[in-house]
C-alpha atoms as a PDB file:
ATOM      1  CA  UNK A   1       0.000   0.000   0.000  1.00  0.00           C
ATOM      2  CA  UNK A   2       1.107   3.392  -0.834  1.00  0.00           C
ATOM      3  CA  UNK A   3      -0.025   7.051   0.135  1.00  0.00           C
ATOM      4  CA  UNK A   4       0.876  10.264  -2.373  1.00  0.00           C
ATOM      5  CA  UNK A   5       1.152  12.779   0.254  1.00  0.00           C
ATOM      6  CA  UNK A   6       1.172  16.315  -1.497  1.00  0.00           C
ATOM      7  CA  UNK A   7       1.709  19.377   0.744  1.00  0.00           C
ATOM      8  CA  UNK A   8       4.038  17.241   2.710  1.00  0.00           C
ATOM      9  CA  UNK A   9       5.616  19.653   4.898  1.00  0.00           C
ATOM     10  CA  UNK A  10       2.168  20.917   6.298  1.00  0.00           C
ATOM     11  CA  UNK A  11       1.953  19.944  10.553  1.00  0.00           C
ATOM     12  CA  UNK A  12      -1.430  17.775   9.309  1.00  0.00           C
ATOM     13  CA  UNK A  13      -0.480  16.410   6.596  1.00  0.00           C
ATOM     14  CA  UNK A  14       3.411  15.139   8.437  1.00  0.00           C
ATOM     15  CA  UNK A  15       1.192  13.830  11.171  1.00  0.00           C
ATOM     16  CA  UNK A  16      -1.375  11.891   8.608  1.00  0.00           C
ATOM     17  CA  UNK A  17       1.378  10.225   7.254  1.00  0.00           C
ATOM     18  CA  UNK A  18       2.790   9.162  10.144  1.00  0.00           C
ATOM     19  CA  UNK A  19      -0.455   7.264  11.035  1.00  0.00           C
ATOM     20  CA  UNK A  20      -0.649   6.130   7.367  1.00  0.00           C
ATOM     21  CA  UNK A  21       3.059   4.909   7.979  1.00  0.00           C
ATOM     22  CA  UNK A  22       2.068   3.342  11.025  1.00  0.00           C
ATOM     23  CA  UNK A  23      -0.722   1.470   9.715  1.00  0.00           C
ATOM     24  CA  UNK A  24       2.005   0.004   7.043  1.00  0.00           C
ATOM     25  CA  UNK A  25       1.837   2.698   4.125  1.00  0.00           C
ATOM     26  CA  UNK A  26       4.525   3.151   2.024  1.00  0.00           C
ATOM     27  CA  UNK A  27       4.501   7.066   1.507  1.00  0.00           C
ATOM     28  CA  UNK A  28       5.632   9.359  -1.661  1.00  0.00           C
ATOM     29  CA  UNK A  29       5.895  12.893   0.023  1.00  0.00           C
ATOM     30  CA  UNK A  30       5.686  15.916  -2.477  1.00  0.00           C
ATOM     31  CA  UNK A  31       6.137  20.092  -1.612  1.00  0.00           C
ATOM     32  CA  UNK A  32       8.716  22.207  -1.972  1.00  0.00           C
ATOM     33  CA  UNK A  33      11.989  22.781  -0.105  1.00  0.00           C
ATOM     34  CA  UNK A  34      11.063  19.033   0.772  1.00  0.00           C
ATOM     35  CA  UNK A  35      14.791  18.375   1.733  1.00  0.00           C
ATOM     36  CA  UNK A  36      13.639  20.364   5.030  1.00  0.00           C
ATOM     37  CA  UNK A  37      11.745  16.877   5.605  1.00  0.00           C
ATOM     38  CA  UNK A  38      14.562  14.598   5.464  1.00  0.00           C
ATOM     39  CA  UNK A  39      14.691  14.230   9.687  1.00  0.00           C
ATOM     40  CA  UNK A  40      10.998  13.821   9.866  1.00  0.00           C
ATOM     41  CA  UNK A  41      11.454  11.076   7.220  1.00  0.00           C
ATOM     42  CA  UNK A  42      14.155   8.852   8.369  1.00  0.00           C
ATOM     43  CA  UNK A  43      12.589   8.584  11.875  1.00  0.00           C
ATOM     44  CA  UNK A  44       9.318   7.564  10.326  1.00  0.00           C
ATOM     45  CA  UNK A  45      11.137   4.862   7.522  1.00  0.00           C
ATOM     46  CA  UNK A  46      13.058   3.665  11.020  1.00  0.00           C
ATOM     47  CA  UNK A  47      10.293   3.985  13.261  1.00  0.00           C
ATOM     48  CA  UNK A  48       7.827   2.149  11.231  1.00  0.00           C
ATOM     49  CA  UNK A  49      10.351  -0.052   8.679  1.00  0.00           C
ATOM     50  CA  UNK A  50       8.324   1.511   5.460  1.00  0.00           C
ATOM     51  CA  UNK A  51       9.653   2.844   2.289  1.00  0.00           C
ATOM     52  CA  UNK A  52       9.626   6.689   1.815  1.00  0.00           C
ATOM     53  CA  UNK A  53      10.275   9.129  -1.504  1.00  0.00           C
ATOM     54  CA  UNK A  54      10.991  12.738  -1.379  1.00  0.00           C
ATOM     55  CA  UNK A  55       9.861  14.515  -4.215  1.00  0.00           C
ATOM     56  CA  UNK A  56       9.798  18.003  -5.190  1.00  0.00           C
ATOM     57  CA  UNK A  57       6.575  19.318  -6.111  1.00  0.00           C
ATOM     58  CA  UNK A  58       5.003  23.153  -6.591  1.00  0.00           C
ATOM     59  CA  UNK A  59       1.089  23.168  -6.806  1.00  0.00           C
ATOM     60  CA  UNK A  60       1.356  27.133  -7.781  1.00  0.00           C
ATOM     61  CA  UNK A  61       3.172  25.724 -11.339  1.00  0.00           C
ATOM     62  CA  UNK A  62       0.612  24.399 -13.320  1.00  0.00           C
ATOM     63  CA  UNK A  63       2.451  23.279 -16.333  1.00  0.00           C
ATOM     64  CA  UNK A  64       4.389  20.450 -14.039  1.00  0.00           C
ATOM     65  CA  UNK A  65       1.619  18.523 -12.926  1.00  0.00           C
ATOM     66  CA  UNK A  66       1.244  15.977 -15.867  1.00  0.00           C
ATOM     67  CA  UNK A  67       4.790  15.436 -15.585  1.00  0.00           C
ATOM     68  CA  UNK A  68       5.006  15.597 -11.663  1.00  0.00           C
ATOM     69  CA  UNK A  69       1.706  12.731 -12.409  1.00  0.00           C
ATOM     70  CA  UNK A  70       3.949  10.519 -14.783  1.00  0.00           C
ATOM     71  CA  UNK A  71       7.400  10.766 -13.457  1.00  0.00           C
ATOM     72  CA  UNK A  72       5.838   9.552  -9.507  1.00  0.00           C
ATOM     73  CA  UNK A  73       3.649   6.264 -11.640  1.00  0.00           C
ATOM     74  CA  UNK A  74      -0.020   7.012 -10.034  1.00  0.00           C
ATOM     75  CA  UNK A  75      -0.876   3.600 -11.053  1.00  0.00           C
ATOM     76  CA  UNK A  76       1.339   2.871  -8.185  1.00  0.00           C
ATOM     77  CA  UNK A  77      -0.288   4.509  -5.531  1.00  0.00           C
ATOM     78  CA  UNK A  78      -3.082   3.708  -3.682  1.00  0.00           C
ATOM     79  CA  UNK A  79      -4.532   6.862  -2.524  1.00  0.00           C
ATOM     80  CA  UNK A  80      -3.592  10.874  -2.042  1.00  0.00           C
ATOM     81  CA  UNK A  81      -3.354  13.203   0.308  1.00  0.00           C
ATOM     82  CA  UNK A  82      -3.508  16.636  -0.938  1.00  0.00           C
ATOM     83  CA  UNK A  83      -2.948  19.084   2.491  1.00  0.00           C
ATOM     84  CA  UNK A  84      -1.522  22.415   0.431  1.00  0.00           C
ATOM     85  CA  UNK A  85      -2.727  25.521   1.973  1.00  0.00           C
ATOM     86  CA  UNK A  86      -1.879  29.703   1.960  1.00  0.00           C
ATOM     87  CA  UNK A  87      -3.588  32.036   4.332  1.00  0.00           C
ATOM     88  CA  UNK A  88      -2.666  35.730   4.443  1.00  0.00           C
ATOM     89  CA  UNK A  89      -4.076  38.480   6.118  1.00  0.00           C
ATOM     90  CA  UNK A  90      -7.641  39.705   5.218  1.00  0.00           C
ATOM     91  CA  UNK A  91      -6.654  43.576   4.765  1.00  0.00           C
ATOM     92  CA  UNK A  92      -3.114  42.261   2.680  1.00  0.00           C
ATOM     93  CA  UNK A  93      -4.993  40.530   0.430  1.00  0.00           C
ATOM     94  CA  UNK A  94      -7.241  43.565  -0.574  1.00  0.00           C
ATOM     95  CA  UNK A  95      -5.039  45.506  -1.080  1.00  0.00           C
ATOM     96  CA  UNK A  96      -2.525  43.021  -3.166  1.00  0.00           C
ATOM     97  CA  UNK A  97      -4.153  41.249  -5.662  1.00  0.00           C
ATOM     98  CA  UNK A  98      -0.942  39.162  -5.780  1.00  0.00           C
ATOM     99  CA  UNK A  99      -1.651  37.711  -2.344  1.00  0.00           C
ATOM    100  CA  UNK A 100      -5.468  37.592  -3.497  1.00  0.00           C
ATOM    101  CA  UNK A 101      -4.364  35.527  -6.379  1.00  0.00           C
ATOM    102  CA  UNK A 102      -1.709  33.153  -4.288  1.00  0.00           C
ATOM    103  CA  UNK A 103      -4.352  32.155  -2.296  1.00  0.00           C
ATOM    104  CA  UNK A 104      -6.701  31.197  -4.726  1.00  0.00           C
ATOM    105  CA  UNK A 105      -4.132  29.379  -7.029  1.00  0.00           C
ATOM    106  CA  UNK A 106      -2.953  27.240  -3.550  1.00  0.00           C
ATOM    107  CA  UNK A 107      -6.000  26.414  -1.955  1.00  0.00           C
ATOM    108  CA  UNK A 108      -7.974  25.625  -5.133  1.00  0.00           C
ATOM    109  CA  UNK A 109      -6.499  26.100  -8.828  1.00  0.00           C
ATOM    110  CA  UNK A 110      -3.476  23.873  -8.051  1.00  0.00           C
ATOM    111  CA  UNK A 111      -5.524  21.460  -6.818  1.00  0.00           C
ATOM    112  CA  UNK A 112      -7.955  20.982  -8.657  1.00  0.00           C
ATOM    113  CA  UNK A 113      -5.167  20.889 -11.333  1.00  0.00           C
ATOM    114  CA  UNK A 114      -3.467  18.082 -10.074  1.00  0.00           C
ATOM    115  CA  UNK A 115      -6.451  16.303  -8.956  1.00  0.00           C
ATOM    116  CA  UNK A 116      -8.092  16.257 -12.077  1.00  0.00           C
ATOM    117  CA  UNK A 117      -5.151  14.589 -13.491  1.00  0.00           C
ATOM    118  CA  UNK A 118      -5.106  12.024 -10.908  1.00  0.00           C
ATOM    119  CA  UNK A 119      -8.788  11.749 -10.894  1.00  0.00           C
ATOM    120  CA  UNK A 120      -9.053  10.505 -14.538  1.00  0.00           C
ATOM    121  CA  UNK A 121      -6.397   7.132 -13.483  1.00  0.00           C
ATOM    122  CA  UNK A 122      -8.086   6.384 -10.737  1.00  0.00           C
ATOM    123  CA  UNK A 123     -11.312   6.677 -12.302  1.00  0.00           C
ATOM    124  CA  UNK A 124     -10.134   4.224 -15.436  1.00  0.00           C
ATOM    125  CA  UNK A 125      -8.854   1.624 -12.947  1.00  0.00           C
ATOM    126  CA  UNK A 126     -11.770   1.664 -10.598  1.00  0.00           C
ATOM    127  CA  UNK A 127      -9.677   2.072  -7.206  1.00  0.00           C
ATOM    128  CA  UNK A 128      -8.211   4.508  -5.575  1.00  0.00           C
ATOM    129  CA  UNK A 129      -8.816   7.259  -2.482  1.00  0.00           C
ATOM    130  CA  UNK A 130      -8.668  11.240  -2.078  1.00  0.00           C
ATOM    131  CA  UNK A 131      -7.921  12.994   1.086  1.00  0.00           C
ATOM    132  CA  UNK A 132      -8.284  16.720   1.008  1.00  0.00           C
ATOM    133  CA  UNK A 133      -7.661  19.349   3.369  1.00  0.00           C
ATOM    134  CA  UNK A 134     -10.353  22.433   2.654  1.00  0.00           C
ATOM    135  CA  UNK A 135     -11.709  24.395   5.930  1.00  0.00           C
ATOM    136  CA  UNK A 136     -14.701  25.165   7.919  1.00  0.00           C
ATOM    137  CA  UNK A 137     -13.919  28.853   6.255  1.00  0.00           C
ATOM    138  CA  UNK A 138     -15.252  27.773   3.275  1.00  0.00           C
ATOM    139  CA  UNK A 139     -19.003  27.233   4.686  1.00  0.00           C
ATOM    140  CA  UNK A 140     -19.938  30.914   4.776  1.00  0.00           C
ATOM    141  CA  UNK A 141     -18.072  34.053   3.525  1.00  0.00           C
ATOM    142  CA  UNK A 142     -17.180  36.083   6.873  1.00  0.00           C
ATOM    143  CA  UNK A 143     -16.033  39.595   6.329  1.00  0.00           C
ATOM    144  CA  UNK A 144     -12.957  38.959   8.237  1.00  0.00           C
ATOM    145  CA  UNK A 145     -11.496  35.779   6.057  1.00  0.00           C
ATOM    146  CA  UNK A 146     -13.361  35.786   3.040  1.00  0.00           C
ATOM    147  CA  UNK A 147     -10.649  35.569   0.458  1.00  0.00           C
ATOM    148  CA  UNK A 148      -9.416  32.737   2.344  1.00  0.00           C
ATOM    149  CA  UNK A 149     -12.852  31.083   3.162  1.00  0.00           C
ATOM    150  CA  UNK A 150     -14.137  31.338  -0.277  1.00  0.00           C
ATOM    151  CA  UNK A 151     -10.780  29.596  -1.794  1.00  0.00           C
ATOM    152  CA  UNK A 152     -11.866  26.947   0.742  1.00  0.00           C
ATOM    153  CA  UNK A 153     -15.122  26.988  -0.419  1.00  0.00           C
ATOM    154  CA  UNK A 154     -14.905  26.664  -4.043  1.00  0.00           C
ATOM    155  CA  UNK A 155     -12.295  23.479  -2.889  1.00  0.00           C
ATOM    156  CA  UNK A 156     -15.189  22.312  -0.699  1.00  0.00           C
ATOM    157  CA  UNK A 157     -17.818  22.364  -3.611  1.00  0.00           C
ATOM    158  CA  UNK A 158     -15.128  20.912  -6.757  1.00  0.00           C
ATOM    159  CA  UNK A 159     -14.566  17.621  -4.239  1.00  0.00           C
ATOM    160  CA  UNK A 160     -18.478  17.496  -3.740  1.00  0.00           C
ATOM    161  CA  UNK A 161     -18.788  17.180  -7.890  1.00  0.00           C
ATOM    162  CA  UNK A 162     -15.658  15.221  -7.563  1.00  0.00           C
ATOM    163  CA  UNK A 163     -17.129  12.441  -5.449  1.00  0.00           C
ATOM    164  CA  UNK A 164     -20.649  12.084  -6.922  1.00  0.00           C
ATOM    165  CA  UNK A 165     -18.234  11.899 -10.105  1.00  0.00           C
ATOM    166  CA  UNK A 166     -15.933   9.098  -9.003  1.00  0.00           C
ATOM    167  CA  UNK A 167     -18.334   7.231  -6.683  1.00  0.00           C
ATOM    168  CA  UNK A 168     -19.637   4.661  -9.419  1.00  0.00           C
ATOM    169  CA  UNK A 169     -16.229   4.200  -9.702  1.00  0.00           C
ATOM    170  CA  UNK A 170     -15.425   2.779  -6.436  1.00  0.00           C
ATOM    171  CA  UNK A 171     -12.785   6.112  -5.149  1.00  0.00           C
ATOM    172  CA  UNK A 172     -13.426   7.480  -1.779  1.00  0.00           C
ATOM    173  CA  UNK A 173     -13.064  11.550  -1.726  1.00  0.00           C
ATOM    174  CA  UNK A 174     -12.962  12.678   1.417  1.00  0.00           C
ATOM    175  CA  UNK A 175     -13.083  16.687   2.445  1.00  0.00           C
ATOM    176  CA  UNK A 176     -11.465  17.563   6.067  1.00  0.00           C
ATOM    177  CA  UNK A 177     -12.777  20.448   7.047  1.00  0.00           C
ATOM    178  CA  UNK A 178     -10.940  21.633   9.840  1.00  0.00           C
ATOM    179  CA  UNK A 179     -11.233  24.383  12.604  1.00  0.00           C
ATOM    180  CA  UNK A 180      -8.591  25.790  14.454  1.00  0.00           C
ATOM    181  CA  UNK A 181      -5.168  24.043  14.360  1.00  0.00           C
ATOM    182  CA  UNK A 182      -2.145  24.424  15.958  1.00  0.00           C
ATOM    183  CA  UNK A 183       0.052  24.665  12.975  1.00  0.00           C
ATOM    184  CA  UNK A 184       2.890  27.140  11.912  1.00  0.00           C
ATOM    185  CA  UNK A 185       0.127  28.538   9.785  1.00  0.00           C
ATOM    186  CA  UNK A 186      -1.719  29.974  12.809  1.00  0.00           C
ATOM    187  CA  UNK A 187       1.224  30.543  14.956  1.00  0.00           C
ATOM    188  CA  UNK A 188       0.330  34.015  15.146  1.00  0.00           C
ATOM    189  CA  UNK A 189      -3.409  34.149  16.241  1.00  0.00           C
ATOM    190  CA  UNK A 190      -4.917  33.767  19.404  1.00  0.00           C
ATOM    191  CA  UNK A 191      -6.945  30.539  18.768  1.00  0.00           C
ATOM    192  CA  UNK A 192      -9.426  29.892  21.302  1.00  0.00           C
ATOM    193  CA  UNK A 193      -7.961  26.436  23.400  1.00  0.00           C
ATOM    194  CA  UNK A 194     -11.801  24.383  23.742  1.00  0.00           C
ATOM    195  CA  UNK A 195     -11.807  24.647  20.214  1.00  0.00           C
ATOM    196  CA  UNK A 196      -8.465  24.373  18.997  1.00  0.00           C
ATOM    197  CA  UNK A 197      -7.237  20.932  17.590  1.00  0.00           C
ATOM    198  CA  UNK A 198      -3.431  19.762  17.110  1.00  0.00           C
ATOM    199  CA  UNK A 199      -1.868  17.869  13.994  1.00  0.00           C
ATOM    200  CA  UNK A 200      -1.706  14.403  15.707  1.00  0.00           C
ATOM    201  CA  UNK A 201      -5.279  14.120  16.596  1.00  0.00           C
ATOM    202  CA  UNK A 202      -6.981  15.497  13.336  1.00  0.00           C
ATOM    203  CA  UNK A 203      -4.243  12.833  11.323  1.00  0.00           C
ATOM    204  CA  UNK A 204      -6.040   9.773  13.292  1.00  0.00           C
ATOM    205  CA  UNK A 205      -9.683  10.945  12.997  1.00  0.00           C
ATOM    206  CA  UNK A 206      -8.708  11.257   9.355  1.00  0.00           C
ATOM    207  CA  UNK A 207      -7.219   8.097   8.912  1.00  0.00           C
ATOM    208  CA  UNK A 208     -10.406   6.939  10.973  1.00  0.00           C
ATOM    209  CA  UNK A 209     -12.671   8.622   8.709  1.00  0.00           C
ATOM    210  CA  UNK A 210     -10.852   6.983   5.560  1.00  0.00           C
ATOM    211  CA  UNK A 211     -11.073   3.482   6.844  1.00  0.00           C
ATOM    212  CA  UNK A 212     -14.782   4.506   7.302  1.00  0.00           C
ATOM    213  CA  UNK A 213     -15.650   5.724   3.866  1.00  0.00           C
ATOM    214  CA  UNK A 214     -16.648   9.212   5.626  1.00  0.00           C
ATOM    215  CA  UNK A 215     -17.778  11.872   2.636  1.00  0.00           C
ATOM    216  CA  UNK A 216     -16.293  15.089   5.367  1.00  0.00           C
ATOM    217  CA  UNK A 217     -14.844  14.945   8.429  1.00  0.00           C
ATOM    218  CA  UNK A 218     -15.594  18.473  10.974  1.00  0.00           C
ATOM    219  CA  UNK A 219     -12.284  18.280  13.449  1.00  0.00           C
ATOM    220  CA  UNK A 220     -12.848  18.809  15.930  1.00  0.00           C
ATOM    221  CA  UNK A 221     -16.418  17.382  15.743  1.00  0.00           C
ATOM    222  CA  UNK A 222     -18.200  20.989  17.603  1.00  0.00           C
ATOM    223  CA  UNK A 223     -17.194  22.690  14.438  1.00  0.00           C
ATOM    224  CA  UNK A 224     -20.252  20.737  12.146  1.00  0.00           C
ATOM    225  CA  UNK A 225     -22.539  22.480  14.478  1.00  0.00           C
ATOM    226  CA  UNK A 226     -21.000  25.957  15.152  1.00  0.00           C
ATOM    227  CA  UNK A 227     -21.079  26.217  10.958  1.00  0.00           C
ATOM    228  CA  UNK A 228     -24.503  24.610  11.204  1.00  0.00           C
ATOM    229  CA  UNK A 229     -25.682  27.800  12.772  1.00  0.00           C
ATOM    230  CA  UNK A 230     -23.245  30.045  11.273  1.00  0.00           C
ATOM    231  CA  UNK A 231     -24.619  29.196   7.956  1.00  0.00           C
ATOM    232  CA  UNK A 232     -28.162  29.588   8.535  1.00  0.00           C
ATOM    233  CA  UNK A 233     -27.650  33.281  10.320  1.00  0.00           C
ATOM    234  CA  UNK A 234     -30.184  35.406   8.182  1.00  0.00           C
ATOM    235  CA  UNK A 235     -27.845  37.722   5.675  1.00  0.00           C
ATOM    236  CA  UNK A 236     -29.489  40.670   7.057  1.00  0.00           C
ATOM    237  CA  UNK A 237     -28.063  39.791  10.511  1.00  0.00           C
ATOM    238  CA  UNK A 238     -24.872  38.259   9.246  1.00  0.00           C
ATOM    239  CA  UNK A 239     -23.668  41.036   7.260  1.00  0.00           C
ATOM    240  CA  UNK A 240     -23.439  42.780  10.502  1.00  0.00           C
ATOM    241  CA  UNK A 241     -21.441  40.425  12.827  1.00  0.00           C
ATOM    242  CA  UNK A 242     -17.759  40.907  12.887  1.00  0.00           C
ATOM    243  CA  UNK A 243     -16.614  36.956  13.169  1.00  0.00           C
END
């Protein structure tokens, strides 16, 4: 068994593969600057006596992915996990469209790029599983994060087409949605501790939800219902609230 990992350097998606490796996956893990994960994996080939490959991989440059696809052997793998992500400040982003268009091409051109690529072999050979990372920022548009939440968003809604697409086909998608992480992406905010998760224990609900056949996994779980509400908030009120 074998797990594409593709954002490798990401706190979630080290700690996925780590329970991936654990549960006896061989793992391909793809980003850039991925020399910076050499440490991480030799202690996880010793650790767990599985085979690992380093390869380098940037979802902003479109025009690599069919190579990136056929140089790696998809056929190969059995699944991916696709845990890219960019979030920059609200206010930067209006006022630099270059930021504006960074996050969009990370959190949902690139993927969808490469995913669409890998969707089409795993749809011909009828196997095959997707893990995606989107966000609960993608369930409603808040005027705080909405650059950000609406990348998510349109990530959320392509892997909803994507799975009615594939399911005939026998391939599990499966959209994380989490809430508040402790990652190096959040390192700066104050993130409220009750409902705050860390890497290791959103990588086993996701492997949990996998071996399931979950459609989306909330992490933690309170988030399904917090967005539950948040989304039906009447747009007269909503526009209003500063969250």
């Amino acid at each position: 068994m074998k797990l594409l990992v593709i954002g490798a350097k990401s706190d979630i998606a080290i700690a996925t593969a780590r329970v991936f490796a654990q549960n006896g996956y061989d793992l391909i893990l793809a980003g850039r600057n991925i020399s910076e994960l050499i440490l991480d994996a030799n202690d996880i080939k010793i650790r767990y006596s599985i085979n690992i490959e380093l390869v380098e991989f940037d979802i902003e440059q479109f025009e690599t992915h069919e190579n990136f696809v056929k140089n790696i052997n998809v056929n190969i793998i059995d699944g991916v996990l696709i845990s890219v992500g960019y979030m920059q400040e609200q206010k930067v982003c209006e006022k630099n469209f270059n930021e504006t268009l960074r996050t969009i091409n990370v959190n949902f051109t690139g993927v969808v790029s490469i995913l669409n690529i890998i969707a089409n072999i795993f749809e011909n050979r009828k196997s095959g599983f997707i893990i995606a990372i989107s966000s609960v920022a993608g369930d409603r548009g808040r005027k705080t994060n909405y650059i950000y939440g609406s990348s998510k968003a349109g990530l959320s809604a392509y892997l909803s087409g994507l799975r009615g697409r594939l399911f005939s086909s026998q391939v599990q998608v499966l959209t994380v949605k989490p809430g508040f992480v402790n990652t190096r992406m959040t390192e700066k905010l104050k993130l409220p501790e009750k409902l705050t998760a860390e890497p290791e224990d959103i990588a086993d609900a996701i492997f949990k939800a996998y071996k399931n056949r979950n459609n989306i996994l909330y992490y933690l779980q309170i988030w399904k219902y917090i967005m539950l509400i948040i989304k039906h908030i009447p747009e007269f009120i909503f526009k209003r609230l500063s969250i």
